[in-house]
N, C-alpha and C. Protein backbone atom coordinates (compact mmCIF):
# COMPACT_ATOMS: atom_id res chain seq x y z
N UNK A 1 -75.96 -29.87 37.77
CA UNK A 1 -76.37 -30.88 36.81
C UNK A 1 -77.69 -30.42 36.18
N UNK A 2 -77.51 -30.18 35.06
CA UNK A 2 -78.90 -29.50 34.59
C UNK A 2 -79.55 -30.67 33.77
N UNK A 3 -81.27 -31.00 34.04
CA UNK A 3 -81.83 -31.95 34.01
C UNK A 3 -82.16 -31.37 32.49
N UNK A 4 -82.42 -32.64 31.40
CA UNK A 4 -82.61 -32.39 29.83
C UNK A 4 -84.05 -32.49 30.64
N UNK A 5 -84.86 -31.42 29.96
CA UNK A 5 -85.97 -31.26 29.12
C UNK A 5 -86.89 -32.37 27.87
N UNK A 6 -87.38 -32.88 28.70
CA UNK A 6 -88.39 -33.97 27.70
C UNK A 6 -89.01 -33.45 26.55
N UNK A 7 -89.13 -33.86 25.31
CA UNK A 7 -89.71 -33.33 24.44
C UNK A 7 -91.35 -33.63 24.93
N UNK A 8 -91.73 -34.18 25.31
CA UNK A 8 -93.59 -35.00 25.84
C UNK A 8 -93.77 -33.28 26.51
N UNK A 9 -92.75 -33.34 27.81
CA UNK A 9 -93.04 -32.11 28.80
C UNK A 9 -92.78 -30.75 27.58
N UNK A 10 -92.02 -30.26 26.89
CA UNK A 10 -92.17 -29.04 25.82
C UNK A 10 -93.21 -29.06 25.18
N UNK A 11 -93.63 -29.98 24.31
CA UNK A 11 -94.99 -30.11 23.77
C UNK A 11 -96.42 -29.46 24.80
N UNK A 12 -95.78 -30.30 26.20
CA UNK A 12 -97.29 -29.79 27.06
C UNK A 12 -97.16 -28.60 27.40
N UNK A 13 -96.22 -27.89 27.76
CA UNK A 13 -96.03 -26.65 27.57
C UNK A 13 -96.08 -25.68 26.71
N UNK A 14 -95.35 -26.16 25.86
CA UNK A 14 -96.50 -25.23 24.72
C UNK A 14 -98.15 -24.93 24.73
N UNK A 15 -98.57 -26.44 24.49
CA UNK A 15 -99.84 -26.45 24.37
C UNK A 15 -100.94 -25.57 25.61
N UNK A 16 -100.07 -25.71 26.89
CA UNK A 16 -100.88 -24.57 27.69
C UNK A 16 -100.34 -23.26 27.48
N UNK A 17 -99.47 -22.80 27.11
CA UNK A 17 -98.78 -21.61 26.69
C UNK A 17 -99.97 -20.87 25.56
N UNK A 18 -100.32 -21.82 24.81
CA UNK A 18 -100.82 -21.00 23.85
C UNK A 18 -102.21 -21.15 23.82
N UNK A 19 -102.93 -22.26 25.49
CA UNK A 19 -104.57 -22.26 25.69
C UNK A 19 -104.59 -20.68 26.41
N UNK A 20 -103.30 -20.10 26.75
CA UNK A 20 -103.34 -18.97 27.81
C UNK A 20 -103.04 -17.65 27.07
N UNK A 21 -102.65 -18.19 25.78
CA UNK A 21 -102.40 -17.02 24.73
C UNK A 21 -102.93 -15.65 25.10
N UNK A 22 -102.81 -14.43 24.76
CA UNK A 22 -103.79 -13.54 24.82
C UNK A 22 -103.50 -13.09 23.33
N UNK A 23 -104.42 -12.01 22.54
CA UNK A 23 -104.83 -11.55 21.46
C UNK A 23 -103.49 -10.64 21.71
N UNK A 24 -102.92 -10.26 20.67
CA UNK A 24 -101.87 -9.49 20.16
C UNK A 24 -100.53 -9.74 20.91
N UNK A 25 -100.57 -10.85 21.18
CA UNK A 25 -99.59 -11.69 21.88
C UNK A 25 -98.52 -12.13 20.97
N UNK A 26 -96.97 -11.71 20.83
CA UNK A 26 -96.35 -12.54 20.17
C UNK A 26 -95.81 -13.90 19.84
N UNK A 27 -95.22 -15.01 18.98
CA UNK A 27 -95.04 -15.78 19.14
C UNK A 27 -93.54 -16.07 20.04
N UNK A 28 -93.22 -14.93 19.64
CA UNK A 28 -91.68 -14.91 20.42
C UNK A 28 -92.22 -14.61 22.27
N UNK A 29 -93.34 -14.14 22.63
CA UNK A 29 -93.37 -13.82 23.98
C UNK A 29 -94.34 -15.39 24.43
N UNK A 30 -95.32 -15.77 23.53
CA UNK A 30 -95.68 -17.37 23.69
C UNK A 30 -94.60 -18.44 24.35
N UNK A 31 -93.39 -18.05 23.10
CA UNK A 31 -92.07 -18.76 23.09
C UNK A 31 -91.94 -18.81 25.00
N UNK A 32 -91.35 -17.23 25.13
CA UNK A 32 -90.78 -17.66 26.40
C UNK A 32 -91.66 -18.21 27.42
N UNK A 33 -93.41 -17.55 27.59
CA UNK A 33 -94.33 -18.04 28.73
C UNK A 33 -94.10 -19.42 28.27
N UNK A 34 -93.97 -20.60 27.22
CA UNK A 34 -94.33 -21.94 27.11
C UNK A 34 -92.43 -22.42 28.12
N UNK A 35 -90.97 -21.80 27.82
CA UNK A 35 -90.07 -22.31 28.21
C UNK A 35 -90.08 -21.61 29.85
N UNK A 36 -91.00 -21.17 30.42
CA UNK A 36 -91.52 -20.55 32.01
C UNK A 36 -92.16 -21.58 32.13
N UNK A 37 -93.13 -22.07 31.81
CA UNK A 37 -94.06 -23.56 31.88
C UNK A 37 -92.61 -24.46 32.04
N UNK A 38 -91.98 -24.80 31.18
CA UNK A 38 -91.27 -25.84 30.86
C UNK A 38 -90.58 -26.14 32.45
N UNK A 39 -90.07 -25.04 32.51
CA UNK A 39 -89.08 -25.18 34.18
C UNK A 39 -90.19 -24.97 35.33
N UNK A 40 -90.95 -25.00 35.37
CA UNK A 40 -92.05 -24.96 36.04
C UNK A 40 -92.43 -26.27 36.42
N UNK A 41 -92.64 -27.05 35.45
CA UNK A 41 -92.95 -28.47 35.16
C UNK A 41 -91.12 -29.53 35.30
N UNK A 42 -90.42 -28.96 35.11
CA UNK A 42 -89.04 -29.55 35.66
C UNK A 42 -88.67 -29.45 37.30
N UNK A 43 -89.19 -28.19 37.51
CA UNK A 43 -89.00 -27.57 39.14
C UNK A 43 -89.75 -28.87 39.70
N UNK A 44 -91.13 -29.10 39.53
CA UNK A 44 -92.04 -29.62 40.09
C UNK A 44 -91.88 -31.38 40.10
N UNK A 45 -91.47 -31.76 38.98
CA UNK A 45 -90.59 -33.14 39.00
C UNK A 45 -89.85 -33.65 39.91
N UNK A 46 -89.21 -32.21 39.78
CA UNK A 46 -87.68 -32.54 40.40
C UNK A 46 -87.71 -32.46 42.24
N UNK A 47 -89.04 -31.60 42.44
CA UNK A 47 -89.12 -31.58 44.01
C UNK A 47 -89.96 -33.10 44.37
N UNK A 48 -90.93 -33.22 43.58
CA UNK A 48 -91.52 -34.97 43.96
C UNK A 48 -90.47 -35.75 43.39
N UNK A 49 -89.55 -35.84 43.11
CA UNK A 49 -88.65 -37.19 43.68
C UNK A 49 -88.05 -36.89 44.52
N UNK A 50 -87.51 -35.38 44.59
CA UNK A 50 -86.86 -35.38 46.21
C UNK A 50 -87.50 -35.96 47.13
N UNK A 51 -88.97 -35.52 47.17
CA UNK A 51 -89.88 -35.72 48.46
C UNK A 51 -90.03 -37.85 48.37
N UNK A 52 -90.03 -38.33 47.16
CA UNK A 52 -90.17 -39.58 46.92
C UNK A 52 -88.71 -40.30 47.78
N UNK A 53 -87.61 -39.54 47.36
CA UNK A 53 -86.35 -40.02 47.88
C UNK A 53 -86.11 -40.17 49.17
N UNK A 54 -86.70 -38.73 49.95
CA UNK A 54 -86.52 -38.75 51.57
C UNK A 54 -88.15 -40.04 52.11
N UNK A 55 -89.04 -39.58 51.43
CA UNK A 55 -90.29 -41.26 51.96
C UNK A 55 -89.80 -42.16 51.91
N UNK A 56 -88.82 -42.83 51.15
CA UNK A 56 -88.02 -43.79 51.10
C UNK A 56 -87.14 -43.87 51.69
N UNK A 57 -86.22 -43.26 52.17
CA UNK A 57 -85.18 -42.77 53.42
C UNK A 57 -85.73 -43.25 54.28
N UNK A 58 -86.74 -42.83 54.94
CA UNK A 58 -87.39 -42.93 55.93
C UNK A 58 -88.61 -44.22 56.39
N UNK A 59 -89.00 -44.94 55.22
CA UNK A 59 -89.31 -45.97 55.80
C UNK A 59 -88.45 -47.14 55.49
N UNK A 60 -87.06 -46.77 55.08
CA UNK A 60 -86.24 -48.10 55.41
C UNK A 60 -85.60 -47.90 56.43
N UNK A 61 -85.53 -46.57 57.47
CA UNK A 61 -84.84 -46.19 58.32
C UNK A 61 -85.73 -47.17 59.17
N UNK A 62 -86.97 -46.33 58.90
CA UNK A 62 -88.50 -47.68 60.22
C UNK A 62 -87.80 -49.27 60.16
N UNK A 63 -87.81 -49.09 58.80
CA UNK A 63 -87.56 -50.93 57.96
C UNK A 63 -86.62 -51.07 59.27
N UNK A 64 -85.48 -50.82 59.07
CA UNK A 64 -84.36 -51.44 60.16
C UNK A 64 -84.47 -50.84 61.20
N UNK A 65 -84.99 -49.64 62.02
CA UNK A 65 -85.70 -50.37 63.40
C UNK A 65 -86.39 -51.01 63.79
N UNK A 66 -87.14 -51.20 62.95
CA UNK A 66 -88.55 -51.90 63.58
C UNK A 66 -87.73 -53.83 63.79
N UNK A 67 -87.10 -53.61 62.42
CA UNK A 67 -85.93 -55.24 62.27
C UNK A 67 -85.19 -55.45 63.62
N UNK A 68 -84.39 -54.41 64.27
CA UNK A 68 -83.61 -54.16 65.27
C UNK A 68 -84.12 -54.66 66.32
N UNK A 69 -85.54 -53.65 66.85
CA UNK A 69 -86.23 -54.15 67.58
C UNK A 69 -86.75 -55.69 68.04
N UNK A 70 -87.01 -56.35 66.31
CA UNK A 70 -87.63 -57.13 66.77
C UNK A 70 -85.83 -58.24 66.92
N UNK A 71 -84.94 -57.84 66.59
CA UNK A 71 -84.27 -59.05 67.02
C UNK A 71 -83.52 -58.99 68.12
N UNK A 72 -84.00 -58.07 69.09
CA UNK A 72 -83.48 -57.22 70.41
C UNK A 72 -84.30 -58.23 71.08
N UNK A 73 -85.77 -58.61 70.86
CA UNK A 73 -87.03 -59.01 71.62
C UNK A 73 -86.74 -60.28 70.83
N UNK A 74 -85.68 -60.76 70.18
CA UNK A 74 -85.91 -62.36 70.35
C UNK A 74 -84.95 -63.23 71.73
N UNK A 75 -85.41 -64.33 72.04
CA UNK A 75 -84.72 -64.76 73.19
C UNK A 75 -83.28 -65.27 72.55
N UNK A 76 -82.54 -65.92 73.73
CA UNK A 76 -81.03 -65.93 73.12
C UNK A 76 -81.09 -67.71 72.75
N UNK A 77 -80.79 -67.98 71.70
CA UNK A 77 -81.06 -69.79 71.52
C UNK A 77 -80.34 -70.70 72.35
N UNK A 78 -80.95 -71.53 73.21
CA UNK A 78 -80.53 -72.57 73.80
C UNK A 78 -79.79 -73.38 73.46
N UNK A 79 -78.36 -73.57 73.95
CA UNK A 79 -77.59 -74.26 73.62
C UNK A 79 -77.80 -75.79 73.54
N UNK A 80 -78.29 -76.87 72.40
CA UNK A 80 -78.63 -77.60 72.70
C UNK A 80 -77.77 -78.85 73.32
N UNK A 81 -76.61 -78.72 73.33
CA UNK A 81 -76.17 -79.77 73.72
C UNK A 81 -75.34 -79.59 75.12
N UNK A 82 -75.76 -78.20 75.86
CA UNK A 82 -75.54 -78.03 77.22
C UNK A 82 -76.98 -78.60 77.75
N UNK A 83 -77.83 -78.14 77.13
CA UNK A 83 -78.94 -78.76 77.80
C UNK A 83 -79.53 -80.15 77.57
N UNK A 84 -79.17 -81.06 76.97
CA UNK A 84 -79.35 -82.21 77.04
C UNK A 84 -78.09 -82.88 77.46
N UNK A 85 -77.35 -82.29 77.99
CA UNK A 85 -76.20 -83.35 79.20
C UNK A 85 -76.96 -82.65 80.56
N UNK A 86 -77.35 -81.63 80.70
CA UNK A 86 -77.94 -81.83 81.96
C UNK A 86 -79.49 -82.59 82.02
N UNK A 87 -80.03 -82.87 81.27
CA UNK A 87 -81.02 -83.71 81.18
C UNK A 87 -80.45 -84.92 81.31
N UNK A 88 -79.55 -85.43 80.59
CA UNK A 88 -79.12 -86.94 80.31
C UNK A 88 -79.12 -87.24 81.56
N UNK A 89 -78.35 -86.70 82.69
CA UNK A 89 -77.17 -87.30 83.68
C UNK A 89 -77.92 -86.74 84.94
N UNK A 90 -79.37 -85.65 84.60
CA UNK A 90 -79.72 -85.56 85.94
C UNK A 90 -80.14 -86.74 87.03
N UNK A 91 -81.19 -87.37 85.86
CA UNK A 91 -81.93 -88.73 86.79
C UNK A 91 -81.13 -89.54 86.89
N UNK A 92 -79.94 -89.79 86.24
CA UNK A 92 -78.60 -90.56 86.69
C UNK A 92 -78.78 -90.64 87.86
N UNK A 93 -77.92 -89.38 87.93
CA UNK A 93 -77.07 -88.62 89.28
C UNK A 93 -77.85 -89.08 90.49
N UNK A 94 -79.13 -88.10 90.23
CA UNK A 94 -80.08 -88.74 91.46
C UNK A 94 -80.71 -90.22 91.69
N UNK A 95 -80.65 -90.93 90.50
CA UNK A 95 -80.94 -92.39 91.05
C UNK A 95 -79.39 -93.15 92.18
N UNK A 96 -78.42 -92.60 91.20
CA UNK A 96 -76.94 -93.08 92.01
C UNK A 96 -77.11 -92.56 93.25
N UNK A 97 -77.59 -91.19 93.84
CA UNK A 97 -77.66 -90.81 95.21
C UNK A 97 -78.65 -91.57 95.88
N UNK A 98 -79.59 -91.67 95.97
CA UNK A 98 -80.70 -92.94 96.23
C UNK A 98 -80.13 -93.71 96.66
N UNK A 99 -79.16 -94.74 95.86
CA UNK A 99 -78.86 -95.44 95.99
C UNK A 99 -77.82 -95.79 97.40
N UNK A 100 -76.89 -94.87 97.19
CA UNK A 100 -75.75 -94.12 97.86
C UNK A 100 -76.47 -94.56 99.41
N UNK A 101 -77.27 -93.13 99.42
CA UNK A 101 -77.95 -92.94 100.82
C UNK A 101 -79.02 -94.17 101.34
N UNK A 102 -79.60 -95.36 100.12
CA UNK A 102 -80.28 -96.13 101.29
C UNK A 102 -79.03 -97.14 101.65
N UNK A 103 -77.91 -97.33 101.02
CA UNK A 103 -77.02 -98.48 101.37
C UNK A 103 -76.28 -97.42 102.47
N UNK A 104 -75.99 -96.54 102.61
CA UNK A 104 -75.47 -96.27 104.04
C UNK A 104 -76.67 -95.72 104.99
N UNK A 105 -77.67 -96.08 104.91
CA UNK A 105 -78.70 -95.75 105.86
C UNK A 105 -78.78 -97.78 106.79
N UNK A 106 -78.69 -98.34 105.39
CA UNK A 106 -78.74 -99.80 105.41
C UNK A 106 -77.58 -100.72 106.64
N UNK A 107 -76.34 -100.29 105.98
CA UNK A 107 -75.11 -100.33 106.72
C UNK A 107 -75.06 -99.61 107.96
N UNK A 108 -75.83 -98.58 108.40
CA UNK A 108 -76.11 -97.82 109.68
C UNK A 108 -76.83 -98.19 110.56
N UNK A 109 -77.50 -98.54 110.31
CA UNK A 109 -78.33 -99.62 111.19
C UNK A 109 -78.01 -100.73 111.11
N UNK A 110 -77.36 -101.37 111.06
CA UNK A 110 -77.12 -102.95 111.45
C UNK A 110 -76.18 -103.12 112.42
């Protein structure tokens, strides 16, 4: 896939092409040192977004461990309506045993 060439980036290439000019320099050899600049300045683009692409790779890779982690380290949610029948019916239970045990403690002695 060959990347088009910006006219902004040819212009700047030129323009250092020909701050680097030398005296009896042709325009045809200008020509090519400014289209050596040009891919020079495409090369160099083209490796900082690679490098932009993999930094980004890599901190959404963090992104979803660090996410992972933290929902590894959350506790598991309490079922609420297992735990409020054992609340409801505990002090029941144990007032009915109370009860239970002083009427046959009651009935045992007499």
């Amino acid at each position: 896939m060959a990347n088009p060439i910006s006219e902004q980036t040819k212009a700047e290439a030129l323009k250092i092409a020909k701050g680097i000019q030398k005296p009896g320099q042709t325009k045809e050899q200008t020509k090519l040192i400014s289209q050596g600049i040009e891919k020079g300045i495409a090369e160099y683009k083209k490796q900082q977004k690679a490098k932009a692409r993999d930094a980004d790779k890599q901190r959404k890779q963090e992104l979803k461990a660090k996410q992972k982690a933290d929902a590894d380290n959350q506790p598991e949610p309490i079922n609420e309506k297992e735990g409020s029948r054992i609340t409801l019916y505990l002090p029941w239970g144990l007032l009915l045993m109370s009860w239970i045990a002083f009427g046959a403690n009651h009935f045992a002695n007499q």
